[in-house]
N, C-alpha and C. Protein backbone atom coordinates (compact mmCIF):
# COMPACT_ATOMS: atom_id res chain seq x y z
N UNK A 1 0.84 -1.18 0.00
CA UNK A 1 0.00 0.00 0.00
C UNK A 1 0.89 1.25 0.00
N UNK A 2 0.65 2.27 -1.17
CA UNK A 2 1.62 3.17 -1.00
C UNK A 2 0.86 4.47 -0.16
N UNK A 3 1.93 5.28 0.62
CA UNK A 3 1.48 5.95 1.58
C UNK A 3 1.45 7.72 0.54
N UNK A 4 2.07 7.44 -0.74
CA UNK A 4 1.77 8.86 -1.75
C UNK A 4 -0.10 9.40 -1.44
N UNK A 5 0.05 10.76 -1.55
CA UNK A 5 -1.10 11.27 -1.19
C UNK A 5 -1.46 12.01 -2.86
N UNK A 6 -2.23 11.32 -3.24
CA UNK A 6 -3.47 12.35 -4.63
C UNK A 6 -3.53 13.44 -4.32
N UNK A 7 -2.82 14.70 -5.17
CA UNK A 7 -3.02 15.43 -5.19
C UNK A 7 -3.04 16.09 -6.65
N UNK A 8 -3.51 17.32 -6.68
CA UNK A 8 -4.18 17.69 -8.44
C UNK A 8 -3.48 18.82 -8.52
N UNK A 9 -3.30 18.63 -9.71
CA UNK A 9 -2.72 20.25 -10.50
C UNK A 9 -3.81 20.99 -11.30
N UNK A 10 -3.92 22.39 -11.46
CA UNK A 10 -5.05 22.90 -12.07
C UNK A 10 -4.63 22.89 -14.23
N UNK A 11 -5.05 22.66 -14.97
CA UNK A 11 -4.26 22.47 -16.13
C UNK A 11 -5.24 23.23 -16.79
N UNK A 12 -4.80 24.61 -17.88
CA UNK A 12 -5.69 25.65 -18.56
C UNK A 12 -5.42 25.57 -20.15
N UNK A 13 -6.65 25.76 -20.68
CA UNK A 13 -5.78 25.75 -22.02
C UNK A 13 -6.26 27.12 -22.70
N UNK A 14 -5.22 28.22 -22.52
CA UNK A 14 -6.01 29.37 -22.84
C UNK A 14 -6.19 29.67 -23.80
N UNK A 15 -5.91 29.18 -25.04
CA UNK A 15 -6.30 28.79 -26.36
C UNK A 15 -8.17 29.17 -26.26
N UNK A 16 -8.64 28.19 -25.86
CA UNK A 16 -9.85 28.14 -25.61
C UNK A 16 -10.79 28.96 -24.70
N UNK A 17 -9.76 29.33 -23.71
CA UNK A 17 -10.74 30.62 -22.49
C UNK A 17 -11.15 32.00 -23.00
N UNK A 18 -12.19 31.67 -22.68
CA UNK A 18 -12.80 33.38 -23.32
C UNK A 18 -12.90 34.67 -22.61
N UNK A 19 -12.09 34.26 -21.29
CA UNK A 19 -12.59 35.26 -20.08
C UNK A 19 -13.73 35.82 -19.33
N UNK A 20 -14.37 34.31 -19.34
CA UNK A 20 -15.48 34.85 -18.34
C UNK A 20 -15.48 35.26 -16.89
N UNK A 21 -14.04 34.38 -16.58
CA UNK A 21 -13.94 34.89 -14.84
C UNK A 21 -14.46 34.02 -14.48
N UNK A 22 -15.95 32.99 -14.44
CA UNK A 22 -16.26 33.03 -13.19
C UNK A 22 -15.27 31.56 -12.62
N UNK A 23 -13.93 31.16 -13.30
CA UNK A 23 -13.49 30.21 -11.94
C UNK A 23 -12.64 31.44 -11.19
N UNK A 24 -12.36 32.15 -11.75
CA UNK A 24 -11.72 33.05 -10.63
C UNK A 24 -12.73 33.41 -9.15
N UNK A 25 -13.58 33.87 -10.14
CA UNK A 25 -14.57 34.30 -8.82
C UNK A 25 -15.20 33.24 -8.13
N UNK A 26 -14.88 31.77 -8.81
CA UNK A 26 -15.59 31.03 -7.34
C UNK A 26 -14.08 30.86 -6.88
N UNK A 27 -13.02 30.31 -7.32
CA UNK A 27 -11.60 30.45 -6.41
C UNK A 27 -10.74 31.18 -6.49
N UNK A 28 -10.78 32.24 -6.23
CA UNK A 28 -9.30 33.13 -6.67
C UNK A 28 -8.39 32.54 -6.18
N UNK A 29 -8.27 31.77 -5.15
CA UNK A 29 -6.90 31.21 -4.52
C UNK A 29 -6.09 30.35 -5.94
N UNK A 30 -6.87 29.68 -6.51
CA UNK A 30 -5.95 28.82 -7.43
C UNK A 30 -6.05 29.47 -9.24
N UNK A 31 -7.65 30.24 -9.34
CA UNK A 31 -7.29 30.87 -11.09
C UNK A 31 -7.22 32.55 -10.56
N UNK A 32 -6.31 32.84 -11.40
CA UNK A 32 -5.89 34.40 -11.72
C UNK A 32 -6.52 34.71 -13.20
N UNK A 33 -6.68 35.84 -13.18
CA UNK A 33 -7.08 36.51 -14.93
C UNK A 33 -5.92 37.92 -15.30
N UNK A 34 -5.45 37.38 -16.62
CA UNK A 34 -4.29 38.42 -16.65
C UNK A 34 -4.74 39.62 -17.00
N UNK A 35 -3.99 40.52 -17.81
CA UNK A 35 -4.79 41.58 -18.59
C UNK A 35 -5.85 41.75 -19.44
N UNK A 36 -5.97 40.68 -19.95
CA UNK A 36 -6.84 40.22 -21.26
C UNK A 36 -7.79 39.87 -20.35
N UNK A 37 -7.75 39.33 -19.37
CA UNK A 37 -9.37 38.26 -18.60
C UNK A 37 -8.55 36.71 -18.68
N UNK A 38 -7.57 36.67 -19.22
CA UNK A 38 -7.30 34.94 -19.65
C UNK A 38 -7.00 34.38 -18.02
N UNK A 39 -7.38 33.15 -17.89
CA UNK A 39 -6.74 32.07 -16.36
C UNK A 39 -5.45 32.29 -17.00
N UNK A 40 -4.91 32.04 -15.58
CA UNK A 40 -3.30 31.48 -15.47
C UNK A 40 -3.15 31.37 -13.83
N UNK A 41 -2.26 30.74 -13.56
CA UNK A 41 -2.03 30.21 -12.34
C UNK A 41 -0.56 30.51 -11.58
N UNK A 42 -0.52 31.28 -10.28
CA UNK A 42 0.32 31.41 -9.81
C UNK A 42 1.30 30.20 -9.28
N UNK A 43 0.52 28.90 -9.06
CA UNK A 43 1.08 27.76 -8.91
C UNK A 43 0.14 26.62 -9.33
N UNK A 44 0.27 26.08 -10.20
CA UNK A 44 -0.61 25.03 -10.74
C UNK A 44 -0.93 24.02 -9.68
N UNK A 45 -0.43 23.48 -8.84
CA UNK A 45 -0.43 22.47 -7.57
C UNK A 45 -2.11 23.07 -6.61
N UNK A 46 -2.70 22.36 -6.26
CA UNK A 46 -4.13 23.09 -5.59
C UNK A 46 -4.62 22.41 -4.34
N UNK A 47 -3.43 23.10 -3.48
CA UNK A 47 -3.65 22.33 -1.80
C UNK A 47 -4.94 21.84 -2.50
N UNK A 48 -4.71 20.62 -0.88
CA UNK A 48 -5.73 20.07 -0.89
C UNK A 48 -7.10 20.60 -0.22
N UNK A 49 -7.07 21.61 0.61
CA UNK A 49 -8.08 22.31 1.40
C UNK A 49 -9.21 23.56 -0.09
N UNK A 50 -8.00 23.18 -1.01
CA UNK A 50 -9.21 24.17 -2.16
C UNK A 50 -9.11 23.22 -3.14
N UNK A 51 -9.11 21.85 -3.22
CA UNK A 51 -9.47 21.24 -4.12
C UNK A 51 -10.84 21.29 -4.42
N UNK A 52 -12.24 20.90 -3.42
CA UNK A 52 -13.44 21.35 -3.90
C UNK A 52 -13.80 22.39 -4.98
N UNK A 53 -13.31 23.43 -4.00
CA UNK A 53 -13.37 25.15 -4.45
C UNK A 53 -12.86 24.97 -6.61
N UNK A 54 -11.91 24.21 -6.38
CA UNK A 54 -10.70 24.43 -7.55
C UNK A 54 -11.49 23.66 -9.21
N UNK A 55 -12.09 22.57 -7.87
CA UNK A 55 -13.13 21.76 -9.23
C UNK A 55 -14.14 22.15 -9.61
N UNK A 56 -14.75 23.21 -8.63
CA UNK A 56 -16.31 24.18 -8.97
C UNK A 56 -16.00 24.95 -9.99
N UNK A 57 -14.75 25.25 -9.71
CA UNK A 57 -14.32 26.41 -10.46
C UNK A 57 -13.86 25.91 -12.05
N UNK A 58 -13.71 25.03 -12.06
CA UNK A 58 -12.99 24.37 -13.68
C UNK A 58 -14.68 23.95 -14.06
N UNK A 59 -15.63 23.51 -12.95
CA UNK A 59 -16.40 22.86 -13.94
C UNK A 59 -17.42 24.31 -14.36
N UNK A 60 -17.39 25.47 -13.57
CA UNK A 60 -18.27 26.67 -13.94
C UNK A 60 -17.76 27.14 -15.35
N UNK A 61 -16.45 26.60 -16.18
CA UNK A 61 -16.18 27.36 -17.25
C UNK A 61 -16.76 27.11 -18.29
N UNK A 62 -17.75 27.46 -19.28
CA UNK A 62 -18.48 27.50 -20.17
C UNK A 62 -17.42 27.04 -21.36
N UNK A 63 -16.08 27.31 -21.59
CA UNK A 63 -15.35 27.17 -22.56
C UNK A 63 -14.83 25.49 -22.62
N UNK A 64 -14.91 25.09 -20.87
CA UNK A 64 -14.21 23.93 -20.83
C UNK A 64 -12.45 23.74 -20.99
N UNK A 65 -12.53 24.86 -20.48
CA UNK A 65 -10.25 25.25 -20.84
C UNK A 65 -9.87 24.94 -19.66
N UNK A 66 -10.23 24.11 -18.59
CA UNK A 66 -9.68 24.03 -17.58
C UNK A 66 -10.41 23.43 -16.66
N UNK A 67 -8.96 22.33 -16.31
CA UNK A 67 -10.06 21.02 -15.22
C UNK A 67 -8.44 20.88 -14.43
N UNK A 68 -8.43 19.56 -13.77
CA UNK A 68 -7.46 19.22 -12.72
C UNK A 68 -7.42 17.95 -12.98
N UNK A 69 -5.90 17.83 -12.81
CA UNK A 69 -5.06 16.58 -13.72
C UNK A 69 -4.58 15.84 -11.91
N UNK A 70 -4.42 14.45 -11.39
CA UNK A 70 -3.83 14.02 -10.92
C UNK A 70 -2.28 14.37 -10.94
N UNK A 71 -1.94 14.55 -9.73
CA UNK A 71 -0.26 13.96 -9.49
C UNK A 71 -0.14 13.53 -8.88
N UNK A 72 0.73 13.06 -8.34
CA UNK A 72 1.77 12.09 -6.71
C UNK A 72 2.40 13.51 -6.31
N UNK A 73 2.41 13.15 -4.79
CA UNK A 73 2.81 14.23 -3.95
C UNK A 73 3.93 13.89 -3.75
């Protein structure tokens, strides 16, 4: 049994984001909007205490540019 803990990275593809904001505005802790309105991420990694928050927020995007990928901690 390995004792590695699941944890998620936030992954954007701003190709596709149109700048609606709203994952910012349900998490600002994990999406930022640059000048344009586009996501980007100050650290892609999304403690685990805003993982909920982080997945509301990828699934509120109308464009679909951004969800959360597994890693090993």
């Amino acid at each position: 049994m390995s004792s590695d803990k699941v944890i998620f990275r936030a992954v954007a593809d701003r190709g596709r984001c149109c700048g609606y904001g709203l994952c910012a505005s349900i998490c600002p802790e994990v999406y930022k909007l640059d000048g344009d309105g586009l996501v980007y991420f100050d650290d892609d990694k999304v403690p685990p205490e805003l993982e909920e928050a982080a997945r509301e927020g990828a699934e509120a995007c109308p464009a679909e540019a951004i969800w959360l990928e597994e890693i090993q901690s």
